[in-house]
C-alpha atoms as a PDB file:
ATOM      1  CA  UNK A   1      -5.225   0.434  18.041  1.00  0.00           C
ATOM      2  CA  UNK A   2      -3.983   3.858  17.312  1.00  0.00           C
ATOM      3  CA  UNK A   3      -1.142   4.250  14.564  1.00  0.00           C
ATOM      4  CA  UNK A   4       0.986   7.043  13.037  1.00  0.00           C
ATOM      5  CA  UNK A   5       0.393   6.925   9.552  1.00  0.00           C
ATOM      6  CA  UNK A   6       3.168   7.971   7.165  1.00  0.00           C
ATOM      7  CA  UNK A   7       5.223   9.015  10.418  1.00  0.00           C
ATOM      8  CA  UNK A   8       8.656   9.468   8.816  1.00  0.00           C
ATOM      9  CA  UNK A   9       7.653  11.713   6.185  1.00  0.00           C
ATOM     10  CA  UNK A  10       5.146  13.841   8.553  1.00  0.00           C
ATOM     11  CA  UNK A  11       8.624  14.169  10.744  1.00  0.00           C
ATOM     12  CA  UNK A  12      10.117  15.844   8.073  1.00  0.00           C
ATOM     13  CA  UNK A  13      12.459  13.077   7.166  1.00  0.00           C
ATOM     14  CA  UNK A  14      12.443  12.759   3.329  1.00  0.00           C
ATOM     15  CA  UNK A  15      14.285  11.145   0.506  1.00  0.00           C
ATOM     16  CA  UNK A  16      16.229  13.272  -1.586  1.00  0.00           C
ATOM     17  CA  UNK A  17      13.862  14.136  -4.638  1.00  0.00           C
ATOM     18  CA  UNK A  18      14.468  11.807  -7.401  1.00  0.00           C
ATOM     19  CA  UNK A  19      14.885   8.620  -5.365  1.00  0.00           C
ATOM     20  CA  UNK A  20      11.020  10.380  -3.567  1.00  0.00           C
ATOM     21  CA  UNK A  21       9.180  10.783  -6.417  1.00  0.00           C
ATOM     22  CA  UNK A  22       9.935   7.472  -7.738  1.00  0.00           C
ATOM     23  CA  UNK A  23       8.790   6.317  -4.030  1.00  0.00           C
ATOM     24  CA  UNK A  24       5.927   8.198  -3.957  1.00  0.00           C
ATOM     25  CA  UNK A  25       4.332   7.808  -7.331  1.00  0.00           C
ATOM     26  CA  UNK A  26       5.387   3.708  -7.095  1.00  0.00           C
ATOM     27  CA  UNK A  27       3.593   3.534  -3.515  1.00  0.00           C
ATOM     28  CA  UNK A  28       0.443   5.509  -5.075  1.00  0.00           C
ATOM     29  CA  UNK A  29       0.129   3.210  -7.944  1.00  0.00           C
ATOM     30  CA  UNK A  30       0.986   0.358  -5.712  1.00  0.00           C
ATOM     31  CA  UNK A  31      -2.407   1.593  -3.270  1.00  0.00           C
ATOM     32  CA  UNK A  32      -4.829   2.290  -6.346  1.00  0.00           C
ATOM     33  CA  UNK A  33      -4.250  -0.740  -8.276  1.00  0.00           C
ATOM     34  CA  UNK A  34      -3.509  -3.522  -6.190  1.00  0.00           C
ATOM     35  CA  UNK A  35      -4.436  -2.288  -2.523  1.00  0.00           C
ATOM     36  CA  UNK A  36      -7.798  -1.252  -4.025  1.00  0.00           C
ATOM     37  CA  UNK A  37      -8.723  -4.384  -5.667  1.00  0.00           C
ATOM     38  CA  UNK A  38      -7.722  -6.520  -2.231  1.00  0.00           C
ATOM     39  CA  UNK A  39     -10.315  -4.170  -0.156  1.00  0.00           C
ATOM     40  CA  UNK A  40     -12.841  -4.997  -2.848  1.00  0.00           C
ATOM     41  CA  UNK A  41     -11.952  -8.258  -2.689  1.00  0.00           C
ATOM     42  CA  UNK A  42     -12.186  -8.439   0.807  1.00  0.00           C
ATOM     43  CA  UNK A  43     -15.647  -6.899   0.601  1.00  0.00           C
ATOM     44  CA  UNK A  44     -16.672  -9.421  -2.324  1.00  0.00           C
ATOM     45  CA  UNK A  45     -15.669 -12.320  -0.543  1.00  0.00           C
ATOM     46  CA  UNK A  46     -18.270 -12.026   2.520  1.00  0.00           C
ATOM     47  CA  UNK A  47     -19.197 -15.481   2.483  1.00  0.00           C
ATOM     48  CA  UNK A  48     -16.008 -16.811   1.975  1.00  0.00           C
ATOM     49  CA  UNK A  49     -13.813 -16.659   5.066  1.00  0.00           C
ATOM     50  CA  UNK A  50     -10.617 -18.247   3.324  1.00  0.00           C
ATOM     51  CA  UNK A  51     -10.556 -16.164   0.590  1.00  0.00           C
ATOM     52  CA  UNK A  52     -10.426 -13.002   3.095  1.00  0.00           C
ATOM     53  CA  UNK A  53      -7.783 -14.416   4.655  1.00  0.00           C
ATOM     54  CA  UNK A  54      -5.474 -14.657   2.030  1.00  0.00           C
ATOM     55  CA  UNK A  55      -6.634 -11.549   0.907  1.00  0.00           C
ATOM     56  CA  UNK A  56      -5.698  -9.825   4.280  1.00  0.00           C
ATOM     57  CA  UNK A  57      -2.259 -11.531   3.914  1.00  0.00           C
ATOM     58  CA  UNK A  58      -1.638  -9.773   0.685  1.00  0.00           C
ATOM     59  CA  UNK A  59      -3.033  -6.231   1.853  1.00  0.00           C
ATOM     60  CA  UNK A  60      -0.090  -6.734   4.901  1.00  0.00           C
ATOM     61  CA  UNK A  61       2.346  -7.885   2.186  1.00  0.00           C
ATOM     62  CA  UNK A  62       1.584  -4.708   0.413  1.00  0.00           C
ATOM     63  CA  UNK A  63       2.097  -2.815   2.710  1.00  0.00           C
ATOM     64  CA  UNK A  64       5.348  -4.044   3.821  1.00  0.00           C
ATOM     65  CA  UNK A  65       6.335  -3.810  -0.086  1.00  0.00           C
ATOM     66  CA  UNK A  66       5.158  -0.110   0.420  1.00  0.00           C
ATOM     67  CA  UNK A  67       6.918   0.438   3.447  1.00  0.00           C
ATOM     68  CA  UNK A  68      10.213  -0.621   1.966  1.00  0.00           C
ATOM     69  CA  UNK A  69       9.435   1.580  -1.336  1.00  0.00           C
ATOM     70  CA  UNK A  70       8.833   4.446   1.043  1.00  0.00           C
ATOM     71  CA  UNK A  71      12.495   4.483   2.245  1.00  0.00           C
ATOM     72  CA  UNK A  72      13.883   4.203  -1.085  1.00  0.00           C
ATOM     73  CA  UNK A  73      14.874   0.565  -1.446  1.00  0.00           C
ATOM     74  CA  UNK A  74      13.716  -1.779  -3.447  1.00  0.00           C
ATOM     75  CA  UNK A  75      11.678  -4.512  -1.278  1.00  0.00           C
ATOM     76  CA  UNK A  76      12.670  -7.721  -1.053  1.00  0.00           C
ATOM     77  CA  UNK A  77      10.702 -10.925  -2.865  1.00  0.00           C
ATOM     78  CA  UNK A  78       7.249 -11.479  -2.772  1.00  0.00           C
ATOM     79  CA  UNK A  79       7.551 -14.792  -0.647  1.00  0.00           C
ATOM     80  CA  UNK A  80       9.427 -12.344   2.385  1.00  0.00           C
ATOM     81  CA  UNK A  81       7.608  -9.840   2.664  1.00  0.00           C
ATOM     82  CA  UNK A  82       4.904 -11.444   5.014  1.00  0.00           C
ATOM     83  CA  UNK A  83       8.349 -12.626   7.663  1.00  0.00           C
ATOM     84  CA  UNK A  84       9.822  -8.979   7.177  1.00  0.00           C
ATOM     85  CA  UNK A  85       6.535  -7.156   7.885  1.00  0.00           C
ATOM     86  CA  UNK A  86       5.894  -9.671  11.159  1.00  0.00           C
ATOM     87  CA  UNK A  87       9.743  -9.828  12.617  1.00  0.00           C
ATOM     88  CA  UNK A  88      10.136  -5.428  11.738  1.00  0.00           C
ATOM     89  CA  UNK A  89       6.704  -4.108  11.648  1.00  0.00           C
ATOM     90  CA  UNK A  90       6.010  -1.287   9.740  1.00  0.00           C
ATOM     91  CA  UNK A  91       7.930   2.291   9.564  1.00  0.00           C
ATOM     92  CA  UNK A  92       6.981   4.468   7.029  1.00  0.00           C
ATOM     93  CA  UNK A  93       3.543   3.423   5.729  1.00  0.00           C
ATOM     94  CA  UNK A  94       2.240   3.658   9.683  1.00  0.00           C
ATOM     95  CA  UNK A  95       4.501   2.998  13.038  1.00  0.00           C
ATOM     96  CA  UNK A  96       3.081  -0.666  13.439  1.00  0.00           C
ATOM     97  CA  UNK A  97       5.168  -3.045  15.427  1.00  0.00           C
ATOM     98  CA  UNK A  98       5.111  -7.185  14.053  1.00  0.00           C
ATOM     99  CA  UNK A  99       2.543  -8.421  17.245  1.00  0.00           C
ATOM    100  CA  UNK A 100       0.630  -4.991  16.519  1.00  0.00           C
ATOM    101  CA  UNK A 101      -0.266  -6.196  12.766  1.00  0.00           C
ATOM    102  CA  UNK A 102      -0.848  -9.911  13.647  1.00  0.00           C
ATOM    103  CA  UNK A 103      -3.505  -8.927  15.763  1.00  0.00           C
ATOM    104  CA  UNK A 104      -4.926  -6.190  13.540  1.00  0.00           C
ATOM    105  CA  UNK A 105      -4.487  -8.670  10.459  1.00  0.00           C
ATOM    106  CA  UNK A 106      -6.412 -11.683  13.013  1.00  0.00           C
ATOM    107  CA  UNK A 107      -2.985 -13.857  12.464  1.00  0.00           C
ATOM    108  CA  UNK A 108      -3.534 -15.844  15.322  1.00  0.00           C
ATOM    109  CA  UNK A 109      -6.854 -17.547  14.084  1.00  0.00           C
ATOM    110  CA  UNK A 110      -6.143 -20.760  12.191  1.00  0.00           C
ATOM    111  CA  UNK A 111      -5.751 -20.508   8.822  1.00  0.00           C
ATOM    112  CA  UNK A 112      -9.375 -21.238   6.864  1.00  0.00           C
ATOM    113  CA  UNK A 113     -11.303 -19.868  10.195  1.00  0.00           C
ATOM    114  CA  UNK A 114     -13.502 -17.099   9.912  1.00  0.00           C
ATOM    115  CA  UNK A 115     -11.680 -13.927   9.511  1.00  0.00           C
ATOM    116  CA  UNK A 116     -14.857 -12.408  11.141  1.00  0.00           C
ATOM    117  CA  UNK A 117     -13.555  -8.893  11.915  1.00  0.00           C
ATOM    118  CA  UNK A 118     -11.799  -7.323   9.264  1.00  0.00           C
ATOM    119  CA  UNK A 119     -13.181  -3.762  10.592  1.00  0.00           C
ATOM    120  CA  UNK A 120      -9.713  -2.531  11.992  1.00  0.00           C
ATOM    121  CA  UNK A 121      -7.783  -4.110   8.452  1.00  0.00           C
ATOM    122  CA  UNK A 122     -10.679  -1.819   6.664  1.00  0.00           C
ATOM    123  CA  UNK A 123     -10.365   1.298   9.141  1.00  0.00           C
ATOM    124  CA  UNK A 124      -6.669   1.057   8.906  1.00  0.00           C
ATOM    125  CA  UNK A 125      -6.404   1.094   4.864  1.00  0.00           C
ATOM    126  CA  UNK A 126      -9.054   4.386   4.495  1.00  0.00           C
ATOM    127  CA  UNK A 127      -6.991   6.175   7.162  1.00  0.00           C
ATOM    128  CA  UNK A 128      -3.889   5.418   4.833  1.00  0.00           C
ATOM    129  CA  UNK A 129      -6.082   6.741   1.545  1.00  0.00           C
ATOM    130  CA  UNK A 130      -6.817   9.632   3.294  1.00  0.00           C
ATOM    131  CA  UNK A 131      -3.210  10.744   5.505  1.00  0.00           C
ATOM    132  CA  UNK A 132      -1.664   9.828   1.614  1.00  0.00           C
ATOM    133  CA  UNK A 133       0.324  13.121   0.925  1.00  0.00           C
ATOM    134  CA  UNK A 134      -1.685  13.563  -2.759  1.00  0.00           C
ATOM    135  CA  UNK A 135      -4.960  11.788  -4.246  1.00  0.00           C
ATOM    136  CA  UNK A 136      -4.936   7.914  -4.935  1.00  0.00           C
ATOM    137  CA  UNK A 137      -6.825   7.386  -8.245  1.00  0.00           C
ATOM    138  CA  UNK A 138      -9.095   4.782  -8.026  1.00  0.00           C
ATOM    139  CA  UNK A 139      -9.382   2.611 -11.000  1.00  0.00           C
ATOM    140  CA  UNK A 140     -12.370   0.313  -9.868  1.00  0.00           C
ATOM    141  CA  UNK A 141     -14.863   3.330 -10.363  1.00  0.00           C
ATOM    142  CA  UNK A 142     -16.218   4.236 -13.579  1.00  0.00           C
ATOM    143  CA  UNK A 143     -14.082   7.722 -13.698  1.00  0.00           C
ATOM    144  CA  UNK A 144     -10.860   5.628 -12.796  1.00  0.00           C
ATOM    145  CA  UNK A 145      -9.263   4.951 -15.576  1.00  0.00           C
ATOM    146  CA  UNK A 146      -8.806   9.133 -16.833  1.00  0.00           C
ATOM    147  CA  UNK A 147      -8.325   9.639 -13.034  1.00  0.00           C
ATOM    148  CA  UNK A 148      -5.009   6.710 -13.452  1.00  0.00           C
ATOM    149  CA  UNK A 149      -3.898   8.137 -16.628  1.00  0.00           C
ATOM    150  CA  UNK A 150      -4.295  11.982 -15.416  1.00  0.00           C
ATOM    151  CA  UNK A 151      -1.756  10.887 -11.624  1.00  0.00           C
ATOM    152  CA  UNK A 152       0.566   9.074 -15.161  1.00  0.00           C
ATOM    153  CA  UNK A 153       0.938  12.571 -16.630  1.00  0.00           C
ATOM    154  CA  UNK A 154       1.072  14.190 -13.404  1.00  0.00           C
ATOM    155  CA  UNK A 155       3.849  12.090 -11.739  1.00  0.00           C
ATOM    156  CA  UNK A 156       6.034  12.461 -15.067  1.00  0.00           C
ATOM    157  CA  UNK A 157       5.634  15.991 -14.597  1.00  0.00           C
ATOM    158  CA  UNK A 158       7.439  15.568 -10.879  1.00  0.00           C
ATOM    159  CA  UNK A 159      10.256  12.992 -12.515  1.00  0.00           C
ATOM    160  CA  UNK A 160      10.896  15.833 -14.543  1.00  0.00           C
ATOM    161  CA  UNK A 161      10.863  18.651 -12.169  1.00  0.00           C
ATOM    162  CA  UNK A 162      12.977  16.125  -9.725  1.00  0.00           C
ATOM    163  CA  UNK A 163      15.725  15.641 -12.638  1.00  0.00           C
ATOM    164  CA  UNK A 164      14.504  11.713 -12.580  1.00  0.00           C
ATOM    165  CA  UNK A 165      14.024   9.471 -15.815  1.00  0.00           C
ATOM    166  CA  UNK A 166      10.381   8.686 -15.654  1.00  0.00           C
ATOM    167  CA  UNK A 167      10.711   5.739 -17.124  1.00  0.00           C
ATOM    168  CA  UNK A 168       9.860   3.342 -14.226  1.00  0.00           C
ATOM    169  CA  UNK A 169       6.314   4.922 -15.179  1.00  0.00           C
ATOM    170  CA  UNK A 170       5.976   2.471 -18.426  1.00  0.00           C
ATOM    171  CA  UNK A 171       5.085  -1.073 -16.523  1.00  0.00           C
ATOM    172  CA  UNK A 172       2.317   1.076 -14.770  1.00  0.00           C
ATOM    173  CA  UNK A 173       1.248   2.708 -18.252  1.00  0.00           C
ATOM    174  CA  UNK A 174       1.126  -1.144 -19.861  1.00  0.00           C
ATOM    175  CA  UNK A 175      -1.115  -2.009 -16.791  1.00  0.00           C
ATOM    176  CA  UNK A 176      -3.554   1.254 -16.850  1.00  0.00           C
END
């Protein structure tokens, strides 16, 4: 299944620049931290088919909470965001339509079978590392945490040069 990743933005559509930097550094943290640790999770739990499920439920209701960050709303509650990404699909993080990711997410295997190929949910979230519009840090490598605090420093630096408070940087400084 081909998708557009990060269509809107490659269109030239764009958020004006203090509501896009808060998107853009929110949706990078968002990918390092948590997206990074579900892959790994995904990878860790091999042997444990329920686990990956529920793991490859909350990589999709990342990316939905992504998606919404991208167009410069805040995303609704955890406990929607699985219904929201399945009844809209996906606009801004890649064009994905609601059938698209329940197939590419295996939805329609019963919960606790064997989530047996996670290839395309794998393929799908290193094509989104790579088509992101600046560098993810990864903070599961030894380097990570200097790489997190450097993308800190760097995306106060853009709330300053947008003319936006950087303060919705502190929870992800208390985390790093």
């Amino acid at each position: 299944m081909e998708l557009a990743l990060f269509p809107a933005v490659r269109a030239g559509r764009g958020l004006p620049p203090e509501t896009a930097v808060r998107a853009w550094a929110t949706a990078a943290w968002l990918m390092s931290v948590d997206g990074r640790a579900y892959v790994e999770d995904l990878d860790g739990g091999a042997d444990q088919p329920q686990l990956r499920q529920v793991v490859a439920l909350r990589l999709l209701e990342l990316l939905c909470e992504i998606d919404t960050r991208l167009t410069g709303a805040e995303p609704a509650g955890e406990g929607h965001q699985l219904a929201l990404a399945l009844e809209y699909g996906l606009r801004e993080v890649c064009s994905a339509t609601g059938p698209e990711l329940a197939e590419l997410f295996a939805l329609e295997q019963e919960f606790g079978g064997d989530l047996a190929d996670d290839a395309g949910v794998r393929e799908l979230w290193s094509a989104l590392c790579e088509a992101f519009p600046g560098r993810i840090p990864d903070p599961l490598v030894a380097s990570g945490q200097s790489e997190v605090l450097r993308a800190l420093r760097n995306w106060s630096k853009l709330c300053t040069a947008a003319g936006t408070d950087a303060a919705f940087l502190e929870p992800f400084l208390k985390d790093a």
